[in-house]
C-alpha atoms as a PDB file:
ATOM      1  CA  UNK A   1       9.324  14.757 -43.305  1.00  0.00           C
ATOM      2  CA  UNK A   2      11.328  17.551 -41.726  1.00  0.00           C
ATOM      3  CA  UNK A   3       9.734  20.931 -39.853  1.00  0.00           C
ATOM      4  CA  UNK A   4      10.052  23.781 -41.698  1.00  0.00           C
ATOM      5  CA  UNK A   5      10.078  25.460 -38.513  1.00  0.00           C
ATOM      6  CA  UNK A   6      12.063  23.802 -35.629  1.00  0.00           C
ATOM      7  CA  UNK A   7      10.872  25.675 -33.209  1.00  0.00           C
ATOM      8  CA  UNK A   8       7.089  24.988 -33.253  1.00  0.00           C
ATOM      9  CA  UNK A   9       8.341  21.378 -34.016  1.00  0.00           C
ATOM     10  CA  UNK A  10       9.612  21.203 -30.459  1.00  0.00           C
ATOM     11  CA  UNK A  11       7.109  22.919 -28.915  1.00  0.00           C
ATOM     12  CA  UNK A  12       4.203  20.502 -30.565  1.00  0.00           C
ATOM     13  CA  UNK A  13       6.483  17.761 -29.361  1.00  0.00           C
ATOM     14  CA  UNK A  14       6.565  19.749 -25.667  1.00  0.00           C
ATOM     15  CA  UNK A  15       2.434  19.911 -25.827  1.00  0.00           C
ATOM     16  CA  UNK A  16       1.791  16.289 -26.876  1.00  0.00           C
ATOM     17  CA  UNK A  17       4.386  15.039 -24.456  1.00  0.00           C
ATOM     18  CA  UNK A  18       2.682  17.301 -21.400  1.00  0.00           C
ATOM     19  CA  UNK A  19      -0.751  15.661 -22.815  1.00  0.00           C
ATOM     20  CA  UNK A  20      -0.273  12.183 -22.803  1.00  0.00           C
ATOM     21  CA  UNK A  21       1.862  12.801 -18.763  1.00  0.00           C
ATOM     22  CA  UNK A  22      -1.637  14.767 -17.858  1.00  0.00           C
ATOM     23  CA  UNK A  23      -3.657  11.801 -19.154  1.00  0.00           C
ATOM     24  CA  UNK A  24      -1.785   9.226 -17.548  1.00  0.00           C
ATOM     25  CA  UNK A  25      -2.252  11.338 -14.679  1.00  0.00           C
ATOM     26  CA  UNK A  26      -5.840  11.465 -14.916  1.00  0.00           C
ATOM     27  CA  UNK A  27      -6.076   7.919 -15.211  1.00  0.00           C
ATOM     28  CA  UNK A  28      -3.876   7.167 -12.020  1.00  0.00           C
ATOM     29  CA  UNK A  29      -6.000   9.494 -10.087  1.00  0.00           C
ATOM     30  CA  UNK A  30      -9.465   7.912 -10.863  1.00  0.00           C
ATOM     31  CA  UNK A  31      -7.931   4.198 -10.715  1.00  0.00           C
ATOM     32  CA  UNK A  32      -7.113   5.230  -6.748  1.00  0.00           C
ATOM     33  CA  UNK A  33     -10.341   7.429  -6.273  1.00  0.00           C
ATOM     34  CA  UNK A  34     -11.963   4.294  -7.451  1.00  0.00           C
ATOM     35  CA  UNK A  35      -9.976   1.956  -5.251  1.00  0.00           C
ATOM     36  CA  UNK A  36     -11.180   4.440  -2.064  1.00  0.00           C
ATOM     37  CA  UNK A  37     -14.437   3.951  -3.449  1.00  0.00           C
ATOM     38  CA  UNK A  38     -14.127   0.569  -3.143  1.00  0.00           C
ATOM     39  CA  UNK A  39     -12.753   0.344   0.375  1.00  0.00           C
ATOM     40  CA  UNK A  40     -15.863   2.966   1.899  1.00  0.00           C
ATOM     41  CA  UNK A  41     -18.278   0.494   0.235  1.00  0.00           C
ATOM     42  CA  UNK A  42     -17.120  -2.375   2.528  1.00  0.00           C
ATOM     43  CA  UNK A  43     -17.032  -0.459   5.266  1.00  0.00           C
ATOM     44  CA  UNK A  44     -20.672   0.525   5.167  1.00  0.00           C
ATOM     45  CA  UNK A  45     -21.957  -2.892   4.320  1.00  0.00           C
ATOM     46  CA  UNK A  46     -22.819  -4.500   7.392  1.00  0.00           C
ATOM     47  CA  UNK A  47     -21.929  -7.740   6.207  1.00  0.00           C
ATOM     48  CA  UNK A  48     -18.529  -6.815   5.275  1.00  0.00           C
ATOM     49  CA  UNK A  49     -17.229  -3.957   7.374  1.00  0.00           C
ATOM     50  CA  UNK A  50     -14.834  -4.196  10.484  1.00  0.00           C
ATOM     51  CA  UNK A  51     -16.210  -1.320  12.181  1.00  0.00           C
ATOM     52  CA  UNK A  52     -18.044  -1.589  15.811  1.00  0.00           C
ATOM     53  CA  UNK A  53     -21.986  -1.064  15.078  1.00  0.00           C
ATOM     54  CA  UNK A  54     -21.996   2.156  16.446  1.00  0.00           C
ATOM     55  CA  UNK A  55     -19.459   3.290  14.235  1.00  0.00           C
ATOM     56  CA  UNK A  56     -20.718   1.674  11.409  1.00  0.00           C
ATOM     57  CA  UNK A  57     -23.834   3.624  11.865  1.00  0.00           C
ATOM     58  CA  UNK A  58     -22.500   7.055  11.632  1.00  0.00           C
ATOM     59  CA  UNK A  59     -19.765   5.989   9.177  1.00  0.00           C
ATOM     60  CA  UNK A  60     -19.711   8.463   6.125  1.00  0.00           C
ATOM     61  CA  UNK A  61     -16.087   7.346   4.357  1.00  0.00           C
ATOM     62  CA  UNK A  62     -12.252   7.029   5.261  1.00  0.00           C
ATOM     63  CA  UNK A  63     -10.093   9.483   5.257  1.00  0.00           C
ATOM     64  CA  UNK A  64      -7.114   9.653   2.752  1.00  0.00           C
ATOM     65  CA  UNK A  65      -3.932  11.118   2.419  1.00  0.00           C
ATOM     66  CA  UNK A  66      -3.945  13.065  -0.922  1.00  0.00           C
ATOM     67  CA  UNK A  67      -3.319  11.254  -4.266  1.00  0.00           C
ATOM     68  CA  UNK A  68      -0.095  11.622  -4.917  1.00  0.00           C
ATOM     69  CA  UNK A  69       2.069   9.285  -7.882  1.00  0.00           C
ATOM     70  CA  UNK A  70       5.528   9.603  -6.424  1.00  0.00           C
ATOM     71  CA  UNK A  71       4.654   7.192  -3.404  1.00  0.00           C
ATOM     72  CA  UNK A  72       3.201   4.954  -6.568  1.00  0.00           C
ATOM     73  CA  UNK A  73       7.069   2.908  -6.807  1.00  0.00           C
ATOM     74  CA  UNK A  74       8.814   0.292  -9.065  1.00  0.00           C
ATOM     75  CA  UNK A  75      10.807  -1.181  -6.922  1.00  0.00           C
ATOM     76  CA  UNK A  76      13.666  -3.921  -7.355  1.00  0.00           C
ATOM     77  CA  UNK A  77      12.531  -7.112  -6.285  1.00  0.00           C
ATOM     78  CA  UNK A  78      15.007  -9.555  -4.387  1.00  0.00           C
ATOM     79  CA  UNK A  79      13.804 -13.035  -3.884  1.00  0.00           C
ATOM     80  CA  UNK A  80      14.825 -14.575  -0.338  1.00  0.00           C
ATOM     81  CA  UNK A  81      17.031 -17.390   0.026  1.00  0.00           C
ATOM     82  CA  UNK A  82      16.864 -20.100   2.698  1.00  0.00           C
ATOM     83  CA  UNK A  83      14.671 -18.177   5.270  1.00  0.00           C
ATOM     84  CA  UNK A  84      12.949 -19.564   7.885  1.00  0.00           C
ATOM     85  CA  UNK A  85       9.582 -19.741   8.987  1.00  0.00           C
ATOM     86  CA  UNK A  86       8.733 -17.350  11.849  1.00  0.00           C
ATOM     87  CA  UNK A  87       5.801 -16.227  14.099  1.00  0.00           C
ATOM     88  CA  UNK A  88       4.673 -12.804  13.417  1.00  0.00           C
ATOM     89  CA  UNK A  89       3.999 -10.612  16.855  1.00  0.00           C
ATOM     90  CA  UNK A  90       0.339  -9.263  16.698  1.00  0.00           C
ATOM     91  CA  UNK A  91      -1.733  -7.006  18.648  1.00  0.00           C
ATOM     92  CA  UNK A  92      -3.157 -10.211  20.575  1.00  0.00           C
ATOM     93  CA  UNK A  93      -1.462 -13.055  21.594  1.00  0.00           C
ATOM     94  CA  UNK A  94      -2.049 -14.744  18.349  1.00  0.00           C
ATOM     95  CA  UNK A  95       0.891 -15.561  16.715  1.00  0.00           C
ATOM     96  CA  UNK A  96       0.692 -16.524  12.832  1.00  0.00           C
ATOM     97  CA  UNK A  97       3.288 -17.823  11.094  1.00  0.00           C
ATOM     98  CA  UNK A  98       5.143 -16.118   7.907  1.00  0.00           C
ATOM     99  CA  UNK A  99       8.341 -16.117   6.310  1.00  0.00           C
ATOM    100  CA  UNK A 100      10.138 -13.572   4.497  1.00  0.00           C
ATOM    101  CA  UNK A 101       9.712 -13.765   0.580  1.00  0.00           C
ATOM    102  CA  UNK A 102      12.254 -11.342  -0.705  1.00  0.00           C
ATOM    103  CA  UNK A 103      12.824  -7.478  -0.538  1.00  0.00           C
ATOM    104  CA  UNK A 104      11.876  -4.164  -2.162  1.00  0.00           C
ATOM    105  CA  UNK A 105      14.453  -1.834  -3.139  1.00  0.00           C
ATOM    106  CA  UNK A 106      13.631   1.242  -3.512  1.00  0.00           C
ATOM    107  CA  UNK A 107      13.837   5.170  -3.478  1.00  0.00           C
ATOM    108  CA  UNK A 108      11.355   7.937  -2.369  1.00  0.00           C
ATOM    109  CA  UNK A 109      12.015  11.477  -2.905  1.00  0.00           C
ATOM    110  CA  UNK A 110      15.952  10.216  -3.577  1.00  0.00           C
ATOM    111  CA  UNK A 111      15.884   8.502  -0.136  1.00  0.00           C
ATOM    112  CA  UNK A 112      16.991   4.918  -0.707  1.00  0.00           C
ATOM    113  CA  UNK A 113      14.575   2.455   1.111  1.00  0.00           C
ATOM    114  CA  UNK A 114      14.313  -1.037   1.398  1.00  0.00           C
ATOM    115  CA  UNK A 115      11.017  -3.298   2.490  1.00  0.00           C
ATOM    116  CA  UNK A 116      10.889  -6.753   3.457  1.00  0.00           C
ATOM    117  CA  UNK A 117       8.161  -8.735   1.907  1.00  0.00           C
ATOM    118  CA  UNK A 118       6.342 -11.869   3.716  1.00  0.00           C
ATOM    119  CA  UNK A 119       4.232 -14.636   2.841  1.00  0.00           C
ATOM    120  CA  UNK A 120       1.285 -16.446   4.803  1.00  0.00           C
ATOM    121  CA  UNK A 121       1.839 -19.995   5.544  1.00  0.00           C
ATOM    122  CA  UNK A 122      -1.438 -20.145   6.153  1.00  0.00           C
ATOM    123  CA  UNK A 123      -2.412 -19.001   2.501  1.00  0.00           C
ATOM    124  CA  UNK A 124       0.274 -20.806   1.100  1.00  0.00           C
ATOM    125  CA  UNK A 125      -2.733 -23.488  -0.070  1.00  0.00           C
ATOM    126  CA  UNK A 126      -5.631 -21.388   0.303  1.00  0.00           C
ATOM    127  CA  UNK A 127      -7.266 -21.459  -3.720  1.00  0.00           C
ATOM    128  CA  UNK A 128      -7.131 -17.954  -5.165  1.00  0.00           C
ATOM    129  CA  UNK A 129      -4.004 -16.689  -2.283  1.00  0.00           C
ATOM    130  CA  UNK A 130      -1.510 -18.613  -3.994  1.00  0.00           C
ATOM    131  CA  UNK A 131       0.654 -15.893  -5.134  1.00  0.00           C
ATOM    132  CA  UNK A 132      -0.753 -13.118  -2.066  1.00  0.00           C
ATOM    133  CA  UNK A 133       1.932 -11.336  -0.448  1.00  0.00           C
ATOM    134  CA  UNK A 134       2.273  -9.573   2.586  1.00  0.00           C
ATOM    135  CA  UNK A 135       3.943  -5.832   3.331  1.00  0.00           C
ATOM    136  CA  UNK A 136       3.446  -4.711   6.702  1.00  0.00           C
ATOM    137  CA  UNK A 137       5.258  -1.163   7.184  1.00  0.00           C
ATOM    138  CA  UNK A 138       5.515   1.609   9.758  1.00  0.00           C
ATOM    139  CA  UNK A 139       6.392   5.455   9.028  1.00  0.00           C
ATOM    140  CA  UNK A 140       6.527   8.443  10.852  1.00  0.00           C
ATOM    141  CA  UNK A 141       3.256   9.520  10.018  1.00  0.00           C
ATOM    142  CA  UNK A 142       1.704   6.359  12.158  1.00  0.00           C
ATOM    143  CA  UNK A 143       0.034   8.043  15.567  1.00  0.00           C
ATOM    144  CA  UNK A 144       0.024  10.926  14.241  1.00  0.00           C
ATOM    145  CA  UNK A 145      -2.090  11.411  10.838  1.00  0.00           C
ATOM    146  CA  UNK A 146      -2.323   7.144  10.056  1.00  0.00           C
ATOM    147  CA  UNK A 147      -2.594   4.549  12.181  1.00  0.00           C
ATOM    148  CA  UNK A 148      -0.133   3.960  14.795  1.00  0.00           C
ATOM    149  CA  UNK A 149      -0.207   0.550  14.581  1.00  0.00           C
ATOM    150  CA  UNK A 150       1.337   0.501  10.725  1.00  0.00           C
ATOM    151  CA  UNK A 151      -0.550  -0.293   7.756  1.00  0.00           C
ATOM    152  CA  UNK A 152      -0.401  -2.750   5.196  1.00  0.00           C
ATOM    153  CA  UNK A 153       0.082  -3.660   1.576  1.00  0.00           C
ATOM    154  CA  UNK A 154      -1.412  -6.070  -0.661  1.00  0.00           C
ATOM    155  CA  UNK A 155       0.923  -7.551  -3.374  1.00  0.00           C
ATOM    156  CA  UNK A 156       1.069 -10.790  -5.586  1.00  0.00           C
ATOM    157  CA  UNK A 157       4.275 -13.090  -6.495  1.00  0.00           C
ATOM    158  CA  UNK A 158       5.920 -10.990  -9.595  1.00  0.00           C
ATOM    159  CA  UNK A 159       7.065 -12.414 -12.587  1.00  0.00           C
ATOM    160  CA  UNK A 160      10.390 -10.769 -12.559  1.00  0.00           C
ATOM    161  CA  UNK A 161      13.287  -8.574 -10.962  1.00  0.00           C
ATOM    162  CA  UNK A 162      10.898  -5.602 -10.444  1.00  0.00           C
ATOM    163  CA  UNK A 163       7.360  -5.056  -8.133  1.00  0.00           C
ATOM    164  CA  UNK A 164       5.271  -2.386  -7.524  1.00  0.00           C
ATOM    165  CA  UNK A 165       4.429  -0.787  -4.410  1.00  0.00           C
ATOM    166  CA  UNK A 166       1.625   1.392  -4.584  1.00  0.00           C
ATOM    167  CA  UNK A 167       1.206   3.232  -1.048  1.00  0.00           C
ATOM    168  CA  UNK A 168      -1.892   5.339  -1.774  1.00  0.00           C
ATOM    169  CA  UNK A 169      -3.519   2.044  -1.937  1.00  0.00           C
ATOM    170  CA  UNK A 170      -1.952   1.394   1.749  1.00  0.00           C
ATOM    171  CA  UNK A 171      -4.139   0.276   4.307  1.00  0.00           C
ATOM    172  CA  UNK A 172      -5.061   0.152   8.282  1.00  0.00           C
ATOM    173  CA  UNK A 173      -5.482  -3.832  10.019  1.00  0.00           C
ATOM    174  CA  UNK A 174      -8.802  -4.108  10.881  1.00  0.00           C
ATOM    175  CA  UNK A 175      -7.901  -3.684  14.587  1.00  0.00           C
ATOM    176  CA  UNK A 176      -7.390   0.379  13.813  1.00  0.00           C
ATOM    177  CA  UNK A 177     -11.276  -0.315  13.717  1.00  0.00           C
ATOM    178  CA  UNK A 178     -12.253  -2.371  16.148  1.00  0.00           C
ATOM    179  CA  UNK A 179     -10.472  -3.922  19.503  1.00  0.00           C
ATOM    180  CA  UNK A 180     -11.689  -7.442  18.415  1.00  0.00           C
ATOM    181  CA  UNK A 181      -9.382  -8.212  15.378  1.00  0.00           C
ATOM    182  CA  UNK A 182      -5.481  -9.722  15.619  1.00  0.00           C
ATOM    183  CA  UNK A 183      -4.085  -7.686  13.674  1.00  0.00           C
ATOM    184  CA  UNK A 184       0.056  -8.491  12.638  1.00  0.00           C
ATOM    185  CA  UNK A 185       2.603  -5.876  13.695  1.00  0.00           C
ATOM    186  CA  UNK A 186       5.208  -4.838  10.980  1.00  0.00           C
ATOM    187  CA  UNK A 187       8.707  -6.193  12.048  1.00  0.00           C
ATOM    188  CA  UNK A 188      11.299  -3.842  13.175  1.00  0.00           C
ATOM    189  CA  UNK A 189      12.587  -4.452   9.857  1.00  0.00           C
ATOM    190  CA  UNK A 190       9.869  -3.015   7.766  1.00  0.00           C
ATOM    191  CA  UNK A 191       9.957   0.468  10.297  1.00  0.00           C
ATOM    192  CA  UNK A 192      10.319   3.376   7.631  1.00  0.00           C
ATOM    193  CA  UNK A 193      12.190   6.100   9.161  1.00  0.00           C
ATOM    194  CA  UNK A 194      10.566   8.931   6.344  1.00  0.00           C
ATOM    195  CA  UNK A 195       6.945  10.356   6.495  1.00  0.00           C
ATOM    196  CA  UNK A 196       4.570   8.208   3.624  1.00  0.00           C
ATOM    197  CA  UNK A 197       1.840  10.258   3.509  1.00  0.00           C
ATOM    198  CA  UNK A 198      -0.452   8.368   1.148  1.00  0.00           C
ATOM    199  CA  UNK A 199      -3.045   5.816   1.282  1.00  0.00           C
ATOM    200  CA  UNK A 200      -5.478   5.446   3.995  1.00  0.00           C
ATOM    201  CA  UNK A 201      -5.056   7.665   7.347  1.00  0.00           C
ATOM    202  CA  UNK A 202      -5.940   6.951  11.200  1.00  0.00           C
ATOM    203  CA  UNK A 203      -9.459   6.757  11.862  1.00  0.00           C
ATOM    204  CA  UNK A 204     -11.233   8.386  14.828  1.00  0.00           C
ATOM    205  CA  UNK A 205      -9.192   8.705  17.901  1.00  0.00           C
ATOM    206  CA  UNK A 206      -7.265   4.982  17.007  1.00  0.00           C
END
């Protein structure tokens, strides 16, 4: 059935389109607001949290970068052929072994990035890490308004050619927290040189 008026065909078209993009939106927003949630809740339980006792005492919430869906990427995924196994350099002298898993392909505010992606040999066999992935990065926000040390990413094994990278839900090792931890440096590799200002930021004077 054809418009008899074009014009306010377009424009309802214009106003649904705008509505779903708002509600998608809205959905993103409280799917990360409930992920922060998520990550204060662990770090007030005494049980769970990395923080020293005395911090964990005053400890209100983390602060975030704000919400923001362009750092939210879908990224081309390239599986790694015939790597090696290698120790990862830490902030100790621990030194867990990894190996490269493929590489993310991407582009942020039209800059073309790429990410290198590792696996835990130590999860390899561990029931429920199976498919757990590891992205360590580092950005020129780090000492400044996040962590110095890098942050990290969570991701599972995907299915196809494409993975998401989500880096509002990026987050600090535990040793941003608390001297006590190992905590894995990102390789040289995996050193953004852009700003990501999303996820979680530095906390106190780490």
């Amino acid at each position: 059935m054809k418009s008899k008026n074009p014009i306010l065909f377009i424009s309802f078209l214009f106003i649904l389109s705008f509505s779903i993009s708002a509600q998608d939106s809205t959905e993103y927003v409280n799917e990360i607001l409930a992920h922060q949630m998520e990550q204060n809740h662990e770090f007030a339980d005494s049980l769970k949290s990395p923080l020293k006792e005395e911090d964990r005492k005053v400890f209100s919430h983390l602060e975030f970068f704000p919400i923001n869906k362009d750092y939210r990427v879908e990224a081309k995924f390239v599986k790694a052929e015939n790597e090696e196994p290698f120790k990862m350099q830490t902030s100790t002298d621990r030194e867990p072994w990894y190996i490269k898993y493929g590489e993310a392909h991407f582009k942020i505010k039209g800059e073309e990035l790429v990410l290198s992606i590792y696996k835990s040999l130590r999860t390899v066999k561990m029931e429920g890490y199976e498919d757990y992935l590891f992205l360590p990065f580092a950005d020129y926000t780090n000492g400044l308004e996040s962590y110095g040390g890098g942050r990290f990413i969570d991701l599972k094994i995907p299915e196809g050619e494409t993975i998401v990278i989500d880096f509002n839900k990026a987050y600090n090792p535990y040793c941003a927290y608390n001297s006590r931890y190992s905590c894995p440096i990102p390789p040289e590799e995996n050193e953004l040189q852009v700003e990501i200002p999303a996820g979680v930021k530095s906390f106190g004077d780490h």
